[in-house]
N, C-alpha and C. Protein backbone atom coordinates (compact mmCIF):
# COMPACT_ATOMS: atom_id res chain seq x y z
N UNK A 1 168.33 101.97 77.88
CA UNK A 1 167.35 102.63 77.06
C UNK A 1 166.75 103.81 77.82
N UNK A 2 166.75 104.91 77.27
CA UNK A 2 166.35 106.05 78.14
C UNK A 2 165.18 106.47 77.58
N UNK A 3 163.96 106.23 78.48
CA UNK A 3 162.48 107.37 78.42
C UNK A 3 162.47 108.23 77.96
N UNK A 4 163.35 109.09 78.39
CA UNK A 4 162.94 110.38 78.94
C UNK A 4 162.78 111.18 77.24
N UNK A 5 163.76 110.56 76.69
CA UNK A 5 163.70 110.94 74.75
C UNK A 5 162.31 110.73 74.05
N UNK A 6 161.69 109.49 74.33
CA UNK A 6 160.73 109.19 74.14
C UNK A 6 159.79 109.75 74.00
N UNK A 7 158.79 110.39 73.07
CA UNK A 7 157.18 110.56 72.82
C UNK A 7 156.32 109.59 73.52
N UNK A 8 155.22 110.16 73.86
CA UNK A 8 154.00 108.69 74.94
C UNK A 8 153.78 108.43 73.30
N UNK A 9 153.66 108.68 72.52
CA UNK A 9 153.29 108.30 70.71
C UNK A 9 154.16 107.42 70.65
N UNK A 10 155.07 107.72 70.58
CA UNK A 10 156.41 107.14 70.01
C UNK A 10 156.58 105.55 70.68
N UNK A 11 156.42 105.81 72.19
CA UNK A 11 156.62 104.64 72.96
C UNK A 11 155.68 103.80 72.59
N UNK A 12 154.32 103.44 72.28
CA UNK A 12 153.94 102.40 72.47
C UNK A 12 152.17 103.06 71.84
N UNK A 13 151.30 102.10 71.45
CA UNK A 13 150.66 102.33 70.41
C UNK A 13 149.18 103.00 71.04
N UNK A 14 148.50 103.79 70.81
CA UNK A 14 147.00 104.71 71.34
C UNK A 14 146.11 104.41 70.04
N UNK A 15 145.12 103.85 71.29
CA UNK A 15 143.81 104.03 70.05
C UNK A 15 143.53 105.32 69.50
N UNK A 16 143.07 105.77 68.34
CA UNK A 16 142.60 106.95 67.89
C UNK A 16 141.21 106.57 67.47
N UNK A 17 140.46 107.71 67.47
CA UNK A 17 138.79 107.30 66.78
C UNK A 17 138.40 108.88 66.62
N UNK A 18 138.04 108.91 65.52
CA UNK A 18 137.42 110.08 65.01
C UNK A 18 135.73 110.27 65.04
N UNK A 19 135.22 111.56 66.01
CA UNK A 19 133.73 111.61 66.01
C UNK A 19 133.20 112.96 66.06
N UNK A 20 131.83 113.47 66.54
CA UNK A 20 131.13 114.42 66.71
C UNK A 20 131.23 114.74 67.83
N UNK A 21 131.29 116.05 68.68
CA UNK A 21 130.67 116.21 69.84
C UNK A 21 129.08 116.84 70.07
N UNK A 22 128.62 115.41 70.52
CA UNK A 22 127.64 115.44 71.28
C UNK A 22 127.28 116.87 72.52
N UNK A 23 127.70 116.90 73.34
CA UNK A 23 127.82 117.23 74.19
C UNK A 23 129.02 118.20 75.75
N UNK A 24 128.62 119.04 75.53
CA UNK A 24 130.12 119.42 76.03
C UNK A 24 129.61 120.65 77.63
N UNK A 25 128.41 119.88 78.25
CA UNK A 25 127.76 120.86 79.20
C UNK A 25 128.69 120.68 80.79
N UNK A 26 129.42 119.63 80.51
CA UNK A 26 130.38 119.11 81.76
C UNK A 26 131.56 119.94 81.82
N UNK A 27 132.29 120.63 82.64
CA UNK A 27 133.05 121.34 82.64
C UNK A 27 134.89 120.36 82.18
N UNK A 28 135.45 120.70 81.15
CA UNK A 28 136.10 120.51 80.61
C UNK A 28 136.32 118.74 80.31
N UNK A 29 135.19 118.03 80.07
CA UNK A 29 134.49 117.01 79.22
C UNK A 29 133.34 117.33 78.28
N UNK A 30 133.86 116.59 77.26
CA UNK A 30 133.07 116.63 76.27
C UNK A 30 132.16 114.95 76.24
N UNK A 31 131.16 114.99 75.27
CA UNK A 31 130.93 113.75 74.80
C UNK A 31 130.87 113.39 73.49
N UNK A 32 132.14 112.42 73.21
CA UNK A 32 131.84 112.27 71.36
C UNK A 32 131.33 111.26 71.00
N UNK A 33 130.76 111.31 69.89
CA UNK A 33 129.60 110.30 69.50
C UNK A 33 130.47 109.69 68.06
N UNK A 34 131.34 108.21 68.44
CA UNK A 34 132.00 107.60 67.09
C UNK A 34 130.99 106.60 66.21
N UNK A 35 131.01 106.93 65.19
CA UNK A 35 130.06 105.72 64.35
C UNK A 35 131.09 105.25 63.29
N UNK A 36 130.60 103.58 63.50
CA UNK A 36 131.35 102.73 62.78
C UNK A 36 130.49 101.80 61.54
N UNK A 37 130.91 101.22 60.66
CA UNK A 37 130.11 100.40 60.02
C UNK A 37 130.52 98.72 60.31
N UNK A 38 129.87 98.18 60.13
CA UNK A 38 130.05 96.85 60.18
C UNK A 38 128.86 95.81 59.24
N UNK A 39 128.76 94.65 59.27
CA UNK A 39 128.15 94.00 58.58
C UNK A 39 127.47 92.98 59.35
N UNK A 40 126.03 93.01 59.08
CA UNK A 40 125.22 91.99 60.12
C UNK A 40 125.76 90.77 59.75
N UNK A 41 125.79 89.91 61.17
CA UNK A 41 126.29 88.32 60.94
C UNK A 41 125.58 87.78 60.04
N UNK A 42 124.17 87.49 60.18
CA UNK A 42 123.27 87.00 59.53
C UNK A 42 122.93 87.36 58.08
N UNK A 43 122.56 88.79 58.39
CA UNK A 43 121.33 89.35 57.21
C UNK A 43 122.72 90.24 55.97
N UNK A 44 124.07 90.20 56.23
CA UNK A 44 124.82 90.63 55.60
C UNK A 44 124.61 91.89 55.19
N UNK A 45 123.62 92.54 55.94
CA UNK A 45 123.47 94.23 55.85
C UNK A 45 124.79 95.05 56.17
N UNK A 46 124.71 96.12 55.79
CA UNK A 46 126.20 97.31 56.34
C UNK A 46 125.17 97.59 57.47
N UNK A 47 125.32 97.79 58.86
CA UNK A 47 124.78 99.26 59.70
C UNK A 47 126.10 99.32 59.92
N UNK A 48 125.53 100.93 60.91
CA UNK A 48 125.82 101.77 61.46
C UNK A 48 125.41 101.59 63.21
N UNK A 49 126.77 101.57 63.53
CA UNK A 49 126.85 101.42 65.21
C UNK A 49 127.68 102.17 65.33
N UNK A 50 126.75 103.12 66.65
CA UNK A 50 127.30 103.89 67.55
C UNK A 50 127.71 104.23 68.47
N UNK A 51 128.68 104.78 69.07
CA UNK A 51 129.46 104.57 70.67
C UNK A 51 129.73 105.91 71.15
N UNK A 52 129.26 106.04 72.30
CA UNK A 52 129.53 107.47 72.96
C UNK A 52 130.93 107.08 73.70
N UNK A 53 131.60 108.28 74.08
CA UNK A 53 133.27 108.26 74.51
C UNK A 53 132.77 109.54 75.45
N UNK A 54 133.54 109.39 76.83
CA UNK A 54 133.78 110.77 77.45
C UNK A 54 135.15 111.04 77.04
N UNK A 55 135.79 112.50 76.45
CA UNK A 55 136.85 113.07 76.58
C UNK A 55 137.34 114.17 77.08
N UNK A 56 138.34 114.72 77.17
CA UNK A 56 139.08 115.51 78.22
C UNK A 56 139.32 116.55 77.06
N UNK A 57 138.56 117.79 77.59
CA UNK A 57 139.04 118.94 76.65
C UNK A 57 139.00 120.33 77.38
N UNK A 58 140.82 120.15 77.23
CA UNK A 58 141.63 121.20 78.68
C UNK A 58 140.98 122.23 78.40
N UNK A 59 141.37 122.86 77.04
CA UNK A 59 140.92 124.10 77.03
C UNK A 59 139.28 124.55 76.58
N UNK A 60 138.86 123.83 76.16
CA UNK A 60 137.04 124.19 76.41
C UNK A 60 136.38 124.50 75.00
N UNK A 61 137.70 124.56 74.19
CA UNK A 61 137.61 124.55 72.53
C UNK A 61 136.33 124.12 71.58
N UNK A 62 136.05 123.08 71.94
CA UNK A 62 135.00 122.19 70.92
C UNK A 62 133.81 122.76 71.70
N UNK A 63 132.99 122.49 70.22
CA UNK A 63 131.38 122.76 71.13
C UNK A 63 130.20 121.18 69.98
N UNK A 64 129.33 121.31 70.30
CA UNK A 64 128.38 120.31 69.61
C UNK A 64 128.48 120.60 68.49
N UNK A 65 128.63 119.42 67.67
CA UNK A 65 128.65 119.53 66.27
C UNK A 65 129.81 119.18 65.56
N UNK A 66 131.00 120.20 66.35
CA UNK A 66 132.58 119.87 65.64
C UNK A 66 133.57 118.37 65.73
N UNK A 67 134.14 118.23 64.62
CA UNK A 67 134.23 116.85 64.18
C UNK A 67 136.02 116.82 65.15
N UNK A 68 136.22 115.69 65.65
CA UNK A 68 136.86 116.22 66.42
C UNK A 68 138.07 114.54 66.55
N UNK A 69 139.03 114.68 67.11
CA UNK A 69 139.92 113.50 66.97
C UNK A 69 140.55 113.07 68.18
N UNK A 70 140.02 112.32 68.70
CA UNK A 70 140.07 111.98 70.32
C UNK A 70 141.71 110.28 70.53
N UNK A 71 141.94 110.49 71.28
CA UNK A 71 143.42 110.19 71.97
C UNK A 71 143.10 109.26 72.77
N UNK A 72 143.05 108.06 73.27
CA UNK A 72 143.01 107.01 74.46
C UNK A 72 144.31 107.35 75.36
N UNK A 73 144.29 107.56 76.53
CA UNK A 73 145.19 107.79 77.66
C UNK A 73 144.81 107.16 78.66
N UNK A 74 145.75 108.12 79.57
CA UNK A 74 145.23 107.08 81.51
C UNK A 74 143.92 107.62 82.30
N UNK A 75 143.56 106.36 82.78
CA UNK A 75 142.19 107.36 83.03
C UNK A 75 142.00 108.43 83.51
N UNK A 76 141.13 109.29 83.82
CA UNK A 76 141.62 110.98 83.90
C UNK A 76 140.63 110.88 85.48
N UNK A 77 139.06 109.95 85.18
CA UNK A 77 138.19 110.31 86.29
C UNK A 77 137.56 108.76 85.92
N UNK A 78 136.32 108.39 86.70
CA UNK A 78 135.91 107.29 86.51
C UNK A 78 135.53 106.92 85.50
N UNK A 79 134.59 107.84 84.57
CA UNK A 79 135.06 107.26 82.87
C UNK A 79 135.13 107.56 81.86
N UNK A 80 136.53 108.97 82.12
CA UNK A 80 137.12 109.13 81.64
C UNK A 80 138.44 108.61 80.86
N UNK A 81 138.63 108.32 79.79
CA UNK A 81 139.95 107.65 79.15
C UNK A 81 140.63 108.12 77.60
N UNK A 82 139.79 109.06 77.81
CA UNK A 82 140.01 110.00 76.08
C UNK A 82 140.53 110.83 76.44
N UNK A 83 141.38 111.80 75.29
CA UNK A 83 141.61 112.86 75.28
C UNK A 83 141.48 113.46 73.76
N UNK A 84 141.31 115.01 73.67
CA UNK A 84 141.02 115.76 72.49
C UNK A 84 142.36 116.16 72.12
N UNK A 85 142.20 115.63 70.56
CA UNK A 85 143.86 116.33 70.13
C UNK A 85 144.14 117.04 69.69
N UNK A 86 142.73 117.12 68.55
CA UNK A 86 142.59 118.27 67.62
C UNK A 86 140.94 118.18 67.15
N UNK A 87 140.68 119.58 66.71
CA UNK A 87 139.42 119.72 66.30
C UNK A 87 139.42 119.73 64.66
N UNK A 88 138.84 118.68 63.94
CA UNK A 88 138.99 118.57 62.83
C UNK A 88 138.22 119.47 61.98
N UNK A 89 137.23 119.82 62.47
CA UNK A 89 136.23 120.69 61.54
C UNK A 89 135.23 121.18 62.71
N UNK A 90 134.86 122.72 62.57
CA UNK A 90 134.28 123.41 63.39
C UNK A 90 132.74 123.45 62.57
């Protein structure tokens, strides 16, 4: 079986999560802010929970605000593990 044909996509499965950037004052990291819904155990409410992500954005593209579609990879720095794939909306 040869790699080398292979997509890192193709080979084997990446989280994706779609969010905001927060923050992007770190030189080629951003910070995106993903919100999810879920349902309280108890009180059977919907919230809204939120998770900050550091990601890796080579070229410096995104700024606060833009909706953006982040990549799970190898870690890049200590906690770093995202990457930017595309900017969904400016």
């Amino acid at each position: 079986m040869e790699k080398s044909n292979l997509n890192a996509s193709e080979h084997r499965y990446r989280k994706e999560r779609v969010g905001t950037v927060v923050s992007n004052k770190m030189q080629k990291t951003v910070v995106v802010q993903v919100m999810r819904l879920t349902q309280h155990p108890q009180y059977k409410k919907v919230i809204k929970l939120f998770k900050k992500y550091k990601a890796h954005d080579q070229n410096g593209v995104s700024k606060p605000g833009d909706k953006v579609l982040i990549r799970e990879c190898k870690p890049i720095s200590k906690t770093k593990r995202w990457r930017i794939v595309e900017v969904i909306k400016s």
